[in-house]
PDB file of N, CA and C in Angstrom:
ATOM      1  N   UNK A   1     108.078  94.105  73.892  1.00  0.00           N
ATOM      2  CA  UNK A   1     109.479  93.932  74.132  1.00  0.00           C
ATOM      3  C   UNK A   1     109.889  94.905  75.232  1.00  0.00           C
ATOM      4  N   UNK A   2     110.461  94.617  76.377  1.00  0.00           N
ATOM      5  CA  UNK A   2     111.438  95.259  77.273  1.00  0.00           C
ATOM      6  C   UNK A   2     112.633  95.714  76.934  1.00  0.00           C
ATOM      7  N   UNK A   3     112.970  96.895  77.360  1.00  0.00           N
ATOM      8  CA  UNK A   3     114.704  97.185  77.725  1.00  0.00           C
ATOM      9  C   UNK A   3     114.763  97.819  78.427  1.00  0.00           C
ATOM     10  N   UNK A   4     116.153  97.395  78.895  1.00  0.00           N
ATOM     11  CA  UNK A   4     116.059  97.858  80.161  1.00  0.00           C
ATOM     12  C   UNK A   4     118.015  98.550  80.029  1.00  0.00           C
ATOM     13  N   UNK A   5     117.365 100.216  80.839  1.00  0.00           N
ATOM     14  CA  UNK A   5     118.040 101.394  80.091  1.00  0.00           C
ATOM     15  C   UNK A   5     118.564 101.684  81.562  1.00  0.00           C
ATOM     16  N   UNK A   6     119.798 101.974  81.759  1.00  0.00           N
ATOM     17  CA  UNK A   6     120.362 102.274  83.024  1.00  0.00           C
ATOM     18  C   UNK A   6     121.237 103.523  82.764  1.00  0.00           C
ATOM     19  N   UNK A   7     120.775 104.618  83.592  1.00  0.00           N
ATOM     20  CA  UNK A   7     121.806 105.986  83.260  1.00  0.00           C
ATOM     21  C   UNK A   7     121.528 106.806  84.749  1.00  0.00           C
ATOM     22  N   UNK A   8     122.334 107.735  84.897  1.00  0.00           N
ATOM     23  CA  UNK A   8     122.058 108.645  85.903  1.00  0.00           C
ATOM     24  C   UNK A   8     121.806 109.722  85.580  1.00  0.00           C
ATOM     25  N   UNK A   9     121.198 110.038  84.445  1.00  0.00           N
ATOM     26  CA  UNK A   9     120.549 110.931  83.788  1.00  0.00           C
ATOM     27  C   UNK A   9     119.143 111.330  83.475  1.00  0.00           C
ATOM     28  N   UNK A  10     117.984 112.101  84.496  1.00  0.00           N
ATOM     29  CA  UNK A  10     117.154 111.745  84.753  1.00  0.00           C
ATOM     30  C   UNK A  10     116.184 112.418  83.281  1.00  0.00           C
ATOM     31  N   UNK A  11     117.026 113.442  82.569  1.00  0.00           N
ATOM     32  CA  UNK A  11     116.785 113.859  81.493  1.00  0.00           C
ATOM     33  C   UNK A  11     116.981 112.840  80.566  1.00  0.00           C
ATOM     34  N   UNK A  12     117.558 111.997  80.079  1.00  0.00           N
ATOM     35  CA  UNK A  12     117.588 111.214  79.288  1.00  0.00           C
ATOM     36  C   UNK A  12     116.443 110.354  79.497  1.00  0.00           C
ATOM     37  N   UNK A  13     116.713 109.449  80.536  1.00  0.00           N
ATOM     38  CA  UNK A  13     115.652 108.627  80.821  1.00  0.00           C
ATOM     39  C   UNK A  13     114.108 109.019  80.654  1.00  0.00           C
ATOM     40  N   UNK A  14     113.816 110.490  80.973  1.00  0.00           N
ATOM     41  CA  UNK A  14     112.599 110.718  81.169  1.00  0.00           C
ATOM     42  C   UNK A  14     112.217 110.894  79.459  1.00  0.00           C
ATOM     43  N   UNK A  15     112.872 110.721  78.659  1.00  0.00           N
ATOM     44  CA  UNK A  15     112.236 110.895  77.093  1.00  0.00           C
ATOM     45  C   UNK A  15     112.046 110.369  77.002  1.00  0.00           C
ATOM     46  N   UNK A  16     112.854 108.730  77.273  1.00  0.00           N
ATOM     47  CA  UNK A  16     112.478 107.271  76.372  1.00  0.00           C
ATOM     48  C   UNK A  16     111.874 106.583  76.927  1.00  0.00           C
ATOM     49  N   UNK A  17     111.613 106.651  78.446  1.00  0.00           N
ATOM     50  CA  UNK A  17     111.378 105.636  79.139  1.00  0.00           C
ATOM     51  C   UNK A  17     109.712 106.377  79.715  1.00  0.00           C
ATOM     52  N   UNK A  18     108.824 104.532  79.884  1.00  0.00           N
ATOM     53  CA  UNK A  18     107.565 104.556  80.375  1.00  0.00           C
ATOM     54  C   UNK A  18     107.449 103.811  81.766  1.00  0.00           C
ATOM     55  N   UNK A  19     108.449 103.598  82.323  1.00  0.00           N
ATOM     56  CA  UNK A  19     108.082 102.841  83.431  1.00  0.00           C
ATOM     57  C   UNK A  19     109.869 103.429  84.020  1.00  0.00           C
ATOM     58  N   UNK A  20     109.634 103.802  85.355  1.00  0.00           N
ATOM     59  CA  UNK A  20     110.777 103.876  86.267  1.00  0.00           C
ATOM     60  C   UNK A  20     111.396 102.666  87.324  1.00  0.00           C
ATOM     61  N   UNK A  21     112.316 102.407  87.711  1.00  0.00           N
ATOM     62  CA  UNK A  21     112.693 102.223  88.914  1.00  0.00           C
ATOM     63  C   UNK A  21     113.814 102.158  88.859  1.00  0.00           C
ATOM     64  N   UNK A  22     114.094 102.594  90.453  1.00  0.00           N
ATOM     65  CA  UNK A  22     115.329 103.332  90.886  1.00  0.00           C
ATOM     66  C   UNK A  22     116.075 102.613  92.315  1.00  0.00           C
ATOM     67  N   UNK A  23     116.581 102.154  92.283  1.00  0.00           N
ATOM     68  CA  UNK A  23     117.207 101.356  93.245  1.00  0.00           C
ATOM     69  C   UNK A  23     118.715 101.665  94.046  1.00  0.00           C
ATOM     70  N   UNK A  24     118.486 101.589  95.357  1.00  0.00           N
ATOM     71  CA  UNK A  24     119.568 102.003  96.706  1.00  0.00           C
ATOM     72  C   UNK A  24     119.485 100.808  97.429  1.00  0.00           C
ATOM     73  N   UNK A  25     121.281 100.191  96.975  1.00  0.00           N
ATOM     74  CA  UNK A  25     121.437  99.411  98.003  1.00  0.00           C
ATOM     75  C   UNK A  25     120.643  98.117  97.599  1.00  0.00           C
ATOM     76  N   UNK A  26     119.777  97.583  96.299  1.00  0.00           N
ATOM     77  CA  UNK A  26     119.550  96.418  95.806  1.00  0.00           C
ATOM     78  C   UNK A  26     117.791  96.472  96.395  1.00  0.00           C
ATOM     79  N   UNK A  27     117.644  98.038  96.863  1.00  0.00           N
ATOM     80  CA  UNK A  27     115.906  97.980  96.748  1.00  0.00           C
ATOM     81  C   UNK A  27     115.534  99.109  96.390  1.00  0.00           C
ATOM     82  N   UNK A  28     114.083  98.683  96.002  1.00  0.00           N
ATOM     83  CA  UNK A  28     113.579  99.415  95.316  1.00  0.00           C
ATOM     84  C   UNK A  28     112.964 101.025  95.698  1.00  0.00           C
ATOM     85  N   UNK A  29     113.473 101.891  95.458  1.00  0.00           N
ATOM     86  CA  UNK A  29     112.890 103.446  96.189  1.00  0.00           C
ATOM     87  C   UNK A  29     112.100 103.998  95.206  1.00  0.00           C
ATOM     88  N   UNK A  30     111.814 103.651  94.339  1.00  0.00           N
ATOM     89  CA  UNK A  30     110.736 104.447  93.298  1.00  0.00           C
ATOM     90  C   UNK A  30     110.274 103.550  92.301  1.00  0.00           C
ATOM     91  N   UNK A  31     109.216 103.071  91.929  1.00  0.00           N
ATOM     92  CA  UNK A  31     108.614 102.430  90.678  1.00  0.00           C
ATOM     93  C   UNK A  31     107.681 102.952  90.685  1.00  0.00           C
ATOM     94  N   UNK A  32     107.590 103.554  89.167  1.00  0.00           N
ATOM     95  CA  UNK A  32     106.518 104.271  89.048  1.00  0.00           C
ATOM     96  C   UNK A  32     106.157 104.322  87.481  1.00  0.00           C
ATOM     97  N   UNK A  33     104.987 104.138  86.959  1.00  0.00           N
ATOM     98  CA  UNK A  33     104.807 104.502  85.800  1.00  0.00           C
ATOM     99  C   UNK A  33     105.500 106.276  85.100  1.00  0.00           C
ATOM    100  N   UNK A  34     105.484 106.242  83.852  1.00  0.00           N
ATOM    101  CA  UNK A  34     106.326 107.596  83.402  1.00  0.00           C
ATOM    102  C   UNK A  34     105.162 108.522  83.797  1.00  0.00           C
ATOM    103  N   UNK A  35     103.331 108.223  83.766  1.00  0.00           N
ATOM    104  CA  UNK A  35     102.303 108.901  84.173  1.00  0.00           C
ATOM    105  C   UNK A  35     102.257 109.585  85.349  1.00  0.00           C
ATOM    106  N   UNK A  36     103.009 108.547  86.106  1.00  0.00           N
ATOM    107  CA  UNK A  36     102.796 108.799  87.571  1.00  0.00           C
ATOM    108  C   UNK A  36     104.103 109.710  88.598  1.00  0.00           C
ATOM    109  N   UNK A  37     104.905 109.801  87.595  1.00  0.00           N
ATOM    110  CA  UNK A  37     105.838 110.760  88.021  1.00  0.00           C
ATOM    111  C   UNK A  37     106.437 111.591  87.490  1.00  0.00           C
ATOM    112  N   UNK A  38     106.521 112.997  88.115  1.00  0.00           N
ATOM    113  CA  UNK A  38     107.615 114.280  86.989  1.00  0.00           C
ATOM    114  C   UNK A  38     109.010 113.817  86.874  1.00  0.00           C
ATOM    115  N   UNK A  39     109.395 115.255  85.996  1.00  0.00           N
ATOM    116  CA  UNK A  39     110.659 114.995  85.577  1.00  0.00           C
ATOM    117  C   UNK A  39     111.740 115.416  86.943  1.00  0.00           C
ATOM    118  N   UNK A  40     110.806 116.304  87.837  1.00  0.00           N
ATOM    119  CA  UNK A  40     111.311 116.449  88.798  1.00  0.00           C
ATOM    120  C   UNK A  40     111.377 115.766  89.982  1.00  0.00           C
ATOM    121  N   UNK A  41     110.514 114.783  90.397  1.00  0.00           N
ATOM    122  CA  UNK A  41     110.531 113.652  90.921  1.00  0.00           C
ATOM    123  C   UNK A  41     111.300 113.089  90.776  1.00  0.00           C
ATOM    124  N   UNK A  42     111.353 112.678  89.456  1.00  0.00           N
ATOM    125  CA  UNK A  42     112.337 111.611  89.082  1.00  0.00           C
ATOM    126  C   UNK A  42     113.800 112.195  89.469  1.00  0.00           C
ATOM    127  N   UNK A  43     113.888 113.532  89.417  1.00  0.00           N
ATOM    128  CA  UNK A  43     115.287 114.036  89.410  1.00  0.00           C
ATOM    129  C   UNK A  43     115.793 113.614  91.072  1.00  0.00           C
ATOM    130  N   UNK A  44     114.894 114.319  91.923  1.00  0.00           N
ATOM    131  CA  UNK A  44     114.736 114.193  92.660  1.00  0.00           C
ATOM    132  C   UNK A  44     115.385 112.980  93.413  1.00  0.00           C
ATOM    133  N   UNK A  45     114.536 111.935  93.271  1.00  0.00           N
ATOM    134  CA  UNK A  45     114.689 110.595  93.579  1.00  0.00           C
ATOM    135  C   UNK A  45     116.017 110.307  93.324  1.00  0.00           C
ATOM    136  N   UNK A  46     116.077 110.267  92.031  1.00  0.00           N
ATOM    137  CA  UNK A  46     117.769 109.506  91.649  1.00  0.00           C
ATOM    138  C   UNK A  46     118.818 110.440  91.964  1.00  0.00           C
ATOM    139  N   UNK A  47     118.551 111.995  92.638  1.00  0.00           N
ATOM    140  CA  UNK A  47     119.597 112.511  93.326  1.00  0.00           C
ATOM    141  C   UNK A  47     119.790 112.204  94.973  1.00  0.00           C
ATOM    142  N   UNK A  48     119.147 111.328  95.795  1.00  0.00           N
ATOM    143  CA  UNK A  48     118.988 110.870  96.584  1.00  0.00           C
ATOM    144  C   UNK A  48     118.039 110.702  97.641  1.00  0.00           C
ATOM    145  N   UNK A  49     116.820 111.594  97.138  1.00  0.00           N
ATOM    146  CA  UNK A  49     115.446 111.766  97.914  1.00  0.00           C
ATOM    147  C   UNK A  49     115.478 112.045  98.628  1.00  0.00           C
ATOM    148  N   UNK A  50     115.206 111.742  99.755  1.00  0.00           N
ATOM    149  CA  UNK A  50     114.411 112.239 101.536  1.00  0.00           C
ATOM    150  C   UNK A  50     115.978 112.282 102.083  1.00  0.00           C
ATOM    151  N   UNK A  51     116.839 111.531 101.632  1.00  0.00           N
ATOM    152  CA  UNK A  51     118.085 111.176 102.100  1.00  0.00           C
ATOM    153  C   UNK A  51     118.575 112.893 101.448  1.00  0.00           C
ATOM    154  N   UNK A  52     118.612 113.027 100.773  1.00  0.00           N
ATOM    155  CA  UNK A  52     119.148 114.749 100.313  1.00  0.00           C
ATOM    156  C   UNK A  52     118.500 115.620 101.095  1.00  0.00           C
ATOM    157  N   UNK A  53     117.292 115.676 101.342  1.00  0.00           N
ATOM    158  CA  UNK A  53     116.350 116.637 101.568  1.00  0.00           C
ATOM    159  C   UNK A  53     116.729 117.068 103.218  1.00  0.00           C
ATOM    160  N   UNK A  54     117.164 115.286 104.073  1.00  0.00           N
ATOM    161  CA  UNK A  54     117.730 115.770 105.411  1.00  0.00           C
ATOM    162  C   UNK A  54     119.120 116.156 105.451  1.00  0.00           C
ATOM    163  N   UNK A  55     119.869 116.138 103.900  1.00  0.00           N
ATOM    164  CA  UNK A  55     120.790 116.592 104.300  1.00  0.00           C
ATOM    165  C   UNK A  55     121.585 118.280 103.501  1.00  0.00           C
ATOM    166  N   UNK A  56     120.410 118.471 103.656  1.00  0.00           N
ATOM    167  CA  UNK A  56     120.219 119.981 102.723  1.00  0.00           C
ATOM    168  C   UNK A  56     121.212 120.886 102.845  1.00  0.00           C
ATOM    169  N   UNK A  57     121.051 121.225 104.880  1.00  0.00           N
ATOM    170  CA  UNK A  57     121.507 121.923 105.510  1.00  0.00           C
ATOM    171  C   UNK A  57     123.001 122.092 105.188  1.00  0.00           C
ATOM    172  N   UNK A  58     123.731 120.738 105.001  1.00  0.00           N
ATOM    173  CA  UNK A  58     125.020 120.310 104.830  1.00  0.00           C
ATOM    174  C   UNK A  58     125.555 121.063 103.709  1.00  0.00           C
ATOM    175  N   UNK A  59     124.630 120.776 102.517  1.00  0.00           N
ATOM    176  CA  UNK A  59     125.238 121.811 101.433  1.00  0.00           C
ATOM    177  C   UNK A  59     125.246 122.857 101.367  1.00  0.00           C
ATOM    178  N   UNK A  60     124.284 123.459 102.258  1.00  0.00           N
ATOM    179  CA  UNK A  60     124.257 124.956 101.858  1.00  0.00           C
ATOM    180  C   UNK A  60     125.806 125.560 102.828  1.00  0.00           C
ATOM    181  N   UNK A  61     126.205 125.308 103.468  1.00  0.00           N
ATOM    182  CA  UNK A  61     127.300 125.648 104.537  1.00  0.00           C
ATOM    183  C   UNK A  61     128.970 126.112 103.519  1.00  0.00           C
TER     184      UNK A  61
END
């Protein structure tokens, strides 16, 4: 059986859930087994990924 669990909570998700994906804009930026990725990844990702990472600079100001 599937369900399918939608939160922006990467702590929640990462207890119950065995399979990820994370979607921007109606595609897919992360599917990943729960094996195949941390909790920090995951945080990561669903805080906006590579897209945060170039815009780092911005927050720290």
């Amino acid at each position: 059986m599937g369900v399918v669990f939608i939160t922006h909570n990467p702590h929640h998700a990462y207890l119950v859930s065995d399979h990820f994906i994370i979607l921007k804009l109606g595609q897919a930026v992360l599917d990943r087994k729960r094996t195949e990725v941390s909790l920090d990844e995951l945080t990561r990702q669903m805080a906006g990924g590579d897209e945060l990472t170039e815009l780092s600079h911005e927050l720290q100001r």
